[in-house]
C-alpha atoms as a PDB file:
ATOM      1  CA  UNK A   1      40.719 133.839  81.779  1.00  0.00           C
ATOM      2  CA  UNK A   2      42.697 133.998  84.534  1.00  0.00           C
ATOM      3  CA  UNK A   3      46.375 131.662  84.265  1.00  0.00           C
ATOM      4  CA  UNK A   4      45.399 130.956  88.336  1.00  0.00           C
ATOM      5  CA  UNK A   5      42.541 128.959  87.441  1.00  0.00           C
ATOM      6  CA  UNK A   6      44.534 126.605  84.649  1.00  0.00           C
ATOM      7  CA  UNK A   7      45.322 123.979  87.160  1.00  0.00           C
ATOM      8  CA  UNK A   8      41.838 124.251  88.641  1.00  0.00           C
ATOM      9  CA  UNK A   9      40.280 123.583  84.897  1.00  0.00           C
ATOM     10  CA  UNK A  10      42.745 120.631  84.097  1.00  0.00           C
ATOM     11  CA  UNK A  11      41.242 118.605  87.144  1.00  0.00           C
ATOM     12  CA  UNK A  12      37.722 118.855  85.409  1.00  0.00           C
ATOM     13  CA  UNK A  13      36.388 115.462  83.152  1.00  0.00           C
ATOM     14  CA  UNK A  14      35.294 117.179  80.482  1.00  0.00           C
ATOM     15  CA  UNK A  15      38.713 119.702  79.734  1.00  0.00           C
ATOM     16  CA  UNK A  16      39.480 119.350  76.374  1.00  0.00           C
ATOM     17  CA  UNK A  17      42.381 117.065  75.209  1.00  0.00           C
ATOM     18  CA  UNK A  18      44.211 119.773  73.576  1.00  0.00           C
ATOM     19  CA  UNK A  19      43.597 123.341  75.560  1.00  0.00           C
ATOM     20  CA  UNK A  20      44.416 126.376  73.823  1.00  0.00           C
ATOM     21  CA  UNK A  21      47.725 126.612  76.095  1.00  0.00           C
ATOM     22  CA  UNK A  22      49.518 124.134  74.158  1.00  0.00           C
ATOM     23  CA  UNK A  23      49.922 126.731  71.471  1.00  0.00           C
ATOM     24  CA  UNK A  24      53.480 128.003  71.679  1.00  0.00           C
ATOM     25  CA  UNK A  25      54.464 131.179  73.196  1.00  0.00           C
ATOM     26  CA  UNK A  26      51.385 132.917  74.197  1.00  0.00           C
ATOM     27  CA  UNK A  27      51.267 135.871  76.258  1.00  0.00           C
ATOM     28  CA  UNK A  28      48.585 135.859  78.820  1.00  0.00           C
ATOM     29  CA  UNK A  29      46.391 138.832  77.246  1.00  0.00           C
ATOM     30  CA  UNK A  30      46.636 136.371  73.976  1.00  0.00           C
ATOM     31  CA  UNK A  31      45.378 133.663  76.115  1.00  0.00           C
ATOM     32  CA  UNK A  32      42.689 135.548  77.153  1.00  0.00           C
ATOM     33  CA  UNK A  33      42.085 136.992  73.612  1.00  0.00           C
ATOM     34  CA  UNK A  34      41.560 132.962  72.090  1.00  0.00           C
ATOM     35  CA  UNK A  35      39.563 132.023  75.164  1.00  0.00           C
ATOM     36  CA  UNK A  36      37.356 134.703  74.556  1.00  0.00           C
ATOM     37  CA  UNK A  37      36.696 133.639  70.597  1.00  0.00           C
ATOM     38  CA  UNK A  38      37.162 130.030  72.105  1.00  0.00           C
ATOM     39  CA  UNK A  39      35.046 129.366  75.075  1.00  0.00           C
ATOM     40  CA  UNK A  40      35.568 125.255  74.735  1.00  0.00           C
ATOM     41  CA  UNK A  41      39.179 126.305  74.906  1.00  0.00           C
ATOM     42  CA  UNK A  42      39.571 123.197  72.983  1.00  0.00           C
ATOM     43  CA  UNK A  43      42.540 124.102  69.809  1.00  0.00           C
ATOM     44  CA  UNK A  44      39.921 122.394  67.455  1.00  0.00           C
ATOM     45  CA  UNK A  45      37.759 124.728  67.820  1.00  0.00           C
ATOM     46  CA  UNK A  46      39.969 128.076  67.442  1.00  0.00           C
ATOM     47  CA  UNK A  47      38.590 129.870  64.603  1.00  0.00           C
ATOM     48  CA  UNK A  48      40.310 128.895  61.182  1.00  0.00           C
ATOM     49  CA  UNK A  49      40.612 133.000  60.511  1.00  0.00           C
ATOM     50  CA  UNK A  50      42.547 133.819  63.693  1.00  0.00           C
ATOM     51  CA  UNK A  51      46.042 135.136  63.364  1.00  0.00           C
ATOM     52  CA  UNK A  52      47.910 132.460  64.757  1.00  0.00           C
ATOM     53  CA  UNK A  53      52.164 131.604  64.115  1.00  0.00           C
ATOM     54  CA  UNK A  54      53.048 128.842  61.467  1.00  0.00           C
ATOM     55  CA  UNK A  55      53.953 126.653  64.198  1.00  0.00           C
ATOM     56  CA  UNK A  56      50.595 127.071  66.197  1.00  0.00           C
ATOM     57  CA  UNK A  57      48.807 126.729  62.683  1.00  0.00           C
ATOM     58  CA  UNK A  58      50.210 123.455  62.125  1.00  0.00           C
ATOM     59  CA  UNK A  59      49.243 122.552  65.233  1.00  0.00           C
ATOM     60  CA  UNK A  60      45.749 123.107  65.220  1.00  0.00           C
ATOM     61  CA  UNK A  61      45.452 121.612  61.872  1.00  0.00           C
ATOM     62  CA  UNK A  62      46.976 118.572  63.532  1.00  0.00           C
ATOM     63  CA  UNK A  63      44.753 118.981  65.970  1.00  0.00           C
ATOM     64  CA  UNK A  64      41.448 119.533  63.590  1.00  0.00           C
ATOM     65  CA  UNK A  65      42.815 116.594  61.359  1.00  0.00           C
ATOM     66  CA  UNK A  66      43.350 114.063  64.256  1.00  0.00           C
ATOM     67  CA  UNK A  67      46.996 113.296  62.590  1.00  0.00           C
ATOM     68  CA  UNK A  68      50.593 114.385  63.365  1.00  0.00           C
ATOM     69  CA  UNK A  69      52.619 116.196  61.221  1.00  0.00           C
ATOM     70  CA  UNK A  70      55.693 114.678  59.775  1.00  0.00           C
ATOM     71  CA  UNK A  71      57.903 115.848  57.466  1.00  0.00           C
ATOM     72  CA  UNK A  72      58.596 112.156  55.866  1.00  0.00           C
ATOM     73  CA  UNK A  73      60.930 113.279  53.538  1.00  0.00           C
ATOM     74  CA  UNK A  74      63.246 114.904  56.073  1.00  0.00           C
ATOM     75  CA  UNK A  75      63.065 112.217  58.604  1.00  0.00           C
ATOM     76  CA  UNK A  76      63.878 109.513  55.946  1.00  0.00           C
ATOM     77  CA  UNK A  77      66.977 111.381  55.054  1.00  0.00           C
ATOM     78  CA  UNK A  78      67.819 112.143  58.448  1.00  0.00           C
ATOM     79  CA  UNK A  79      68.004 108.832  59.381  1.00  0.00           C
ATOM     80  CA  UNK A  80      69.437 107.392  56.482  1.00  0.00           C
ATOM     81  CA  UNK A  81      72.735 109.758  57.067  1.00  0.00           C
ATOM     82  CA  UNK A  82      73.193 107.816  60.338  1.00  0.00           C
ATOM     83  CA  UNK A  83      75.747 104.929  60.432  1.00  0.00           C
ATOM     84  CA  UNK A  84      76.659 102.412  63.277  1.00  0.00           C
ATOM     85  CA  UNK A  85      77.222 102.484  65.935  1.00  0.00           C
ATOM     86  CA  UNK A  86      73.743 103.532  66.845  1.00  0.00           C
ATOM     87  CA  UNK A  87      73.698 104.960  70.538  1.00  0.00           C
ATOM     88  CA  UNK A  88      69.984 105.111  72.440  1.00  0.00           C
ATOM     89  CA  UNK A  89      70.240 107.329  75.561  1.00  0.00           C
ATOM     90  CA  UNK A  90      66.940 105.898  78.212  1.00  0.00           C
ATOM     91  CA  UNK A  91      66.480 107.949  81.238  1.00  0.00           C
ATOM     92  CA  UNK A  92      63.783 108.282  83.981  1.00  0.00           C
ATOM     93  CA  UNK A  93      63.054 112.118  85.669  1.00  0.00           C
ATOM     94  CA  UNK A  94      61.324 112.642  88.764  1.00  0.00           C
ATOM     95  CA  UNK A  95      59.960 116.117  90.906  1.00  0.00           C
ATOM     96  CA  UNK A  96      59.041 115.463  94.183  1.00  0.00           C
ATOM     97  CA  UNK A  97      57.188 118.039  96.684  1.00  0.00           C
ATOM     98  CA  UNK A  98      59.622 117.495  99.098  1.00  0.00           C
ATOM     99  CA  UNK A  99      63.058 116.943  97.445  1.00  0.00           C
ATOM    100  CA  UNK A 100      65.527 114.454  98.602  1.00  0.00           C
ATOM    101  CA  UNK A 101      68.640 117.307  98.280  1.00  0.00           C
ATOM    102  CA  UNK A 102      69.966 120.064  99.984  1.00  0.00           C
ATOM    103  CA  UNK A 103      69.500 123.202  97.782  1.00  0.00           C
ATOM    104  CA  UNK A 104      66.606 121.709  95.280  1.00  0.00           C
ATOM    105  CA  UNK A 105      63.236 123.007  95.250  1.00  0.00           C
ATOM    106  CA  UNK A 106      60.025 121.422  95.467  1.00  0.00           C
ATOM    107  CA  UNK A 107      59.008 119.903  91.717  1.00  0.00           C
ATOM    108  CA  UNK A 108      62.252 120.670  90.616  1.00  0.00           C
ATOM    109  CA  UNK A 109      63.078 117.932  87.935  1.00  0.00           C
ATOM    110  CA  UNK A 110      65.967 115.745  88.565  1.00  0.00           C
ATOM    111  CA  UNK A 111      67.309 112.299  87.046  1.00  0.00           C
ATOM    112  CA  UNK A 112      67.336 109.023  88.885  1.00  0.00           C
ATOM    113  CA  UNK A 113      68.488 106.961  86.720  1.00  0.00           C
ATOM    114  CA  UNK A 114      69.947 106.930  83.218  1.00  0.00           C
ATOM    115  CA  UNK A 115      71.453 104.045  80.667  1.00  0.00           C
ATOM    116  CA  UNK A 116      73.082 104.085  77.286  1.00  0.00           C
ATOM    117  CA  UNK A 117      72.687 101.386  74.715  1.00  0.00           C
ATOM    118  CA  UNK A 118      75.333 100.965  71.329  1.00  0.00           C
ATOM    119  CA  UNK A 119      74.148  98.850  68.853  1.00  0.00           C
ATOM    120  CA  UNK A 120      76.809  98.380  66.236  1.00  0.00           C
ATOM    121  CA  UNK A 121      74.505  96.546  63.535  1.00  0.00           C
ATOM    122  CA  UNK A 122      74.229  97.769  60.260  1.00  0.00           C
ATOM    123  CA  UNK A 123      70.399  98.898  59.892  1.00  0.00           C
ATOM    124  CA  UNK A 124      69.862  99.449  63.872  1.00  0.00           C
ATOM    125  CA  UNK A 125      67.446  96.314  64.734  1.00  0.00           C
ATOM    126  CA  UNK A 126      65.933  95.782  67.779  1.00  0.00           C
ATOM    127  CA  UNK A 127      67.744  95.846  71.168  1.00  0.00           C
END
């Protein structure tokens, strides 16, 4: 499987919602290896024996399951450590073909436009 013919695939109906290059750090001679052993290059249906990392493991058993995978635990006491004011950074990023700057390339990601929010309410809320 050739990395030139990626963008090609993605265009087609039928591509699979989670390709096998949305495993993490793959080389392309691994790509090739799980497309070989993988020909619906779909994650689900990588073979449950192949040598994968933990990190690509948990993903295709997210993938497999149909469910994300959250530490609850963590996240609970992550978020209970937090204490006002609450700050909520919103931005929007754009790449253009044919950049608006002097000096940026083509698809080169830059901001347009950015806001921060405070909320100073004990227990967030909404906004």
């Amino acid at each position: 499987l050739s990395p030139t013919c990626i963008p090609a695939m993605s265009t087609n109906s039928t591509f699979p919602a989670h390709p096998i290059w949305e495993f993490q750090r793959l080389s392309e001679s691994r790509v090739a290896e799980l497309a070989d052993v993988t020909p619906t290059l779909d994650i689900k249906d990588v073979p449950e024996d192949i040598l994968l990392s933990a990190n690509n493991k948990q993903l295709r058993s997210a993938v497999v399951d149909g469910k994300p995978i959250v530490d609850v635990a963590k996240l609970s006491s992550s978020l209970a450590s937090l204490t006002p004011p609450y700050y909520y950074l919103d931005f929007e990023a754009v790449g253009m073909l044919d950049p608006p700057f002097d000096g940026m390339m083509a698809y080169e990601t830059y901001l347009t436009q950015y806001s921060v929010h405070m909320d100073n309410r004990a227990g967030g809320g909404k906004l």
